[in-house]
Protein backbone atom coordinates (compact mmCIF):
# COMPACT_ATOMS: atom_id res chain seq x y z
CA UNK A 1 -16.35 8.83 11.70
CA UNK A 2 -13.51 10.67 10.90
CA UNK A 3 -11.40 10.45 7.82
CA UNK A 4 -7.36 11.83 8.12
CA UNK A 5 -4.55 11.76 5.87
CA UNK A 6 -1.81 9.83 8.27
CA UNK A 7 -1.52 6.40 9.81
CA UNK A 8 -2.90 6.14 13.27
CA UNK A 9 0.52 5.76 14.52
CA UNK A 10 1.10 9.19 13.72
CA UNK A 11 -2.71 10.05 14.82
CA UNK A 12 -2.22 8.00 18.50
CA UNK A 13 1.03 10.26 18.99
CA UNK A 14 -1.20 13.34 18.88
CA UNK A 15 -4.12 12.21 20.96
CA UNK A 16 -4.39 11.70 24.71
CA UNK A 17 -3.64 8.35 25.56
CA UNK A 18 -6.00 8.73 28.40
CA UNK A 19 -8.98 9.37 25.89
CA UNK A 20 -8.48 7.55 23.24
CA UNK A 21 -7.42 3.63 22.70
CA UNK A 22 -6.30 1.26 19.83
CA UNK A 23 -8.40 -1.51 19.62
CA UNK A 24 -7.88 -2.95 16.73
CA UNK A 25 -4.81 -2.47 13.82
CA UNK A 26 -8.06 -0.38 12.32
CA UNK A 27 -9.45 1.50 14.85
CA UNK A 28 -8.80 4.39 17.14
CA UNK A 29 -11.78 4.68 19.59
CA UNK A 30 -12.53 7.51 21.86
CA UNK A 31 -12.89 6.19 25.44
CA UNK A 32 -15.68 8.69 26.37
CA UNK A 33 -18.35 7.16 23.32
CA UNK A 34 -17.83 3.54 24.60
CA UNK A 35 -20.98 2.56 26.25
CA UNK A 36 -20.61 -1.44 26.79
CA UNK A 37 -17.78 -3.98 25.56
CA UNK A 38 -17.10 -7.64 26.08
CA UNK A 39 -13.89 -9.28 25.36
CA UNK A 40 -14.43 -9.25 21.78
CA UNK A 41 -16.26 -5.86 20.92
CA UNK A 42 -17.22 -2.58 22.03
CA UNK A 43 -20.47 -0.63 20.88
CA UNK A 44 -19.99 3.04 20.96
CA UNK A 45 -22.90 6.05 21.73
CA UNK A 46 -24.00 6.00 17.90
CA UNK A 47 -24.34 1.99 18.22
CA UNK A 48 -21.38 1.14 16.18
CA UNK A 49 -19.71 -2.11 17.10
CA UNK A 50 -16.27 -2.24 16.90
CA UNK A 51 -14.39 -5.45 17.02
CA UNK A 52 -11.59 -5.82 19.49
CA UNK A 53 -7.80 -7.24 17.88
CA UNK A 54 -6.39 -10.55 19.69
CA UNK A 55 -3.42 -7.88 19.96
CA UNK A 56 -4.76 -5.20 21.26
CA UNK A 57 -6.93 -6.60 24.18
CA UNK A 58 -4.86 -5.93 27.20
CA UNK A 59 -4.61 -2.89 26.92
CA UNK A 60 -7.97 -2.14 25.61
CA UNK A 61 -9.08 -3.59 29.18
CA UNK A 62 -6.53 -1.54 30.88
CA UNK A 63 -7.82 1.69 29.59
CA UNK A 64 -11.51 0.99 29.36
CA UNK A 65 -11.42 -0.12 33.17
CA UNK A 66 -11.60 -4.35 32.99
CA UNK A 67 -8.17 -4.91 34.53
């Protein structure tokens, strides 16, 4: 985990949108340390399950390759 002093707004702006996707209004996850998802969570290399927003999950299958 990494802790930054902006909102991810700002932090999404900077990133490539090709590796790395909002999936929730919390997290920011990079596309390359998702390892399985479902259409309510993904679980990342270091195990951590993180839960995918109502709002967010169109385009979290979009970019994660469940279109």
């Amino acid at each position: 985990m990494t802790l930054v002093n902006c909102t991810l707004k700002q932090l999404r702006a900077e990133l490539d949108p090709a590796a790395f996707v909002q999936v929730h209004k919390s997290y920011l996850v990079a596309v390359r340390h998702v390892i399985s998802r479902d259409s309510h969570q993904l679980q990342l290399s270091n195990h951590t399950l993180i839960k995918i927003g109502d709002a967010y999950k169109p385009q979290a299958r979009l970019l994660l390759g469940q279109a």
